[in-house]
Protein backbone atom coordinates (compact mmCIF):
# COMPACT_ATOMS: atom_id res chain seq x y z
CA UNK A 1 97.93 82.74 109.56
CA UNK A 2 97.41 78.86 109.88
CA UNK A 3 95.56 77.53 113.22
CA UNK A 4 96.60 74.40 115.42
CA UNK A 5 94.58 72.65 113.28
CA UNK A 6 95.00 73.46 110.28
CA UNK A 7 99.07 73.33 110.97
CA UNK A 8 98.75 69.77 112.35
CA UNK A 9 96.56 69.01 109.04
CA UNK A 10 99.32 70.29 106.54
CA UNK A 11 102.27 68.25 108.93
CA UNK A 12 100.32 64.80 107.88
CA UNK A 13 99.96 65.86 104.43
CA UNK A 14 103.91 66.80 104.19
CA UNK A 15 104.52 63.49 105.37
CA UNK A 16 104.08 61.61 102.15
CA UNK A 17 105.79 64.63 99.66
CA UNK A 18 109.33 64.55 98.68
CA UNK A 19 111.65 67.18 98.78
CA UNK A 20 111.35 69.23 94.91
CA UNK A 21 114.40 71.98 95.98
CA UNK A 22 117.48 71.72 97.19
CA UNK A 23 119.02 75.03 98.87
CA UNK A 24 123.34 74.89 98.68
CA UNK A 25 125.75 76.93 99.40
CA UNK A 26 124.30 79.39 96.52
CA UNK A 27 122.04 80.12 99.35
CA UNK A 28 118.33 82.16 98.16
CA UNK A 29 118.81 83.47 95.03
CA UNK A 30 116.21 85.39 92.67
CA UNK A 31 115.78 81.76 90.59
CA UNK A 32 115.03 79.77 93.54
CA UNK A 33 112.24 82.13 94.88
CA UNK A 34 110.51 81.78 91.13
CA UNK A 35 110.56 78.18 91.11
CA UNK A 36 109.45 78.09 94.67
CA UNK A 37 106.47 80.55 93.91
CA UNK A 38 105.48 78.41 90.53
CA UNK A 39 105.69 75.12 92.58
CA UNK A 40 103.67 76.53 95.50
CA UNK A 41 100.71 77.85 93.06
CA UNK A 42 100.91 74.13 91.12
CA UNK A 43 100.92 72.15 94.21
CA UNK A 44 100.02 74.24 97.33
CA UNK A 45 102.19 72.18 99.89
CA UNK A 46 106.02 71.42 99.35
CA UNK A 47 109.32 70.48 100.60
CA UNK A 48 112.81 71.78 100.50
CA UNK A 49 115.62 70.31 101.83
CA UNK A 50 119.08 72.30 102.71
CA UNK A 51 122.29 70.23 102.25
CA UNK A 52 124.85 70.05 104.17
CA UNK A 53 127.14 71.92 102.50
CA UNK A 54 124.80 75.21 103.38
CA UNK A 55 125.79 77.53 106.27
CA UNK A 56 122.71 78.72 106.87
CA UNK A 57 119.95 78.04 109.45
CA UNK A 58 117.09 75.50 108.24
CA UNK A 59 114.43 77.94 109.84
CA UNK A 60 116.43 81.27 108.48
CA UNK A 61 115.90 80.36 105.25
CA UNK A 62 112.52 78.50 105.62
CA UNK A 63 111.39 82.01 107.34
CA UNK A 64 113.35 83.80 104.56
CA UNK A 65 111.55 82.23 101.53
CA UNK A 66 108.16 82.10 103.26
CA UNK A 67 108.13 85.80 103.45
CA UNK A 68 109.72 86.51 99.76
CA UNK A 69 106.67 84.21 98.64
CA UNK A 70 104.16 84.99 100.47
CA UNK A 71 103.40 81.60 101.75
CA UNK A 72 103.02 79.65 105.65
CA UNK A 73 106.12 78.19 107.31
CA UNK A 74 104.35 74.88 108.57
CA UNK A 75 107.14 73.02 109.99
CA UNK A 76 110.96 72.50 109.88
CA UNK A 77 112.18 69.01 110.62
CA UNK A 78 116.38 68.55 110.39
CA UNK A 79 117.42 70.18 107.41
CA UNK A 80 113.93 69.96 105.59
CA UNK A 81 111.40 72.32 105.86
CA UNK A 82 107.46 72.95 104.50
CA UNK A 83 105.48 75.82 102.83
CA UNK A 84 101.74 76.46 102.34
CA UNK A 85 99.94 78.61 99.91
CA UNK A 86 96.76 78.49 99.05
CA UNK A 87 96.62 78.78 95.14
CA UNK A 88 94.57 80.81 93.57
CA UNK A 89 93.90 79.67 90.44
CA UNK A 90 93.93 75.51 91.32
CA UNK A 91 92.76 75.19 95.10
CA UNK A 92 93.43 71.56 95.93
CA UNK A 93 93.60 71.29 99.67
CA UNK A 94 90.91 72.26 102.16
CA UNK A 95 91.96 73.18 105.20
CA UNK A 96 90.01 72.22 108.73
């Protein structure tokens, strides 16, 4: 569970990333959590937008793959939202 802090810390850092998924009208599939769960140990922090064409909720989803992951919903911002995980093999961000 991510503090105040720590939260706030990982919104600046998100800032600066780009969006590496795209979630459609396919909605969360088995695929998508994979390369989610890869990207998340590589990285740590990342982005993933949901189009338009989508009918589901931005924070449904964000909440959905956070929990088939494993990882901290850290913000949701339109139709964009961010994921934490601290890696375990290639720890790259400390937290406060």
């Amino acid at each position: 569970m991510l503090t105040g802090k720590q939260r706030s810390y990982l919104k600046g850092i998100a800032n600066g990333i780009d969006p590496i998924f795209q979630i459609g009208k396919n909605g969360v599939n088995d695929n998508l959590i994979k390369q989610v769960d890869d990207a998340l140990e590589a990285r740590e922090i990342i982005k993933i937008n949901v189009l338009n064409n989508s009918l589901l909720n931005t924070k449904e989803v964000a909440n959905q793959v956070a929990e088939l992951t494993n990882a901290e919903f850290v913000q949701s911002i339109g139709n964009k939202f961010v994921l934490y995980r601290e890696s375990k093999d290639k720890k790259r961000i400390e937290l406060p």
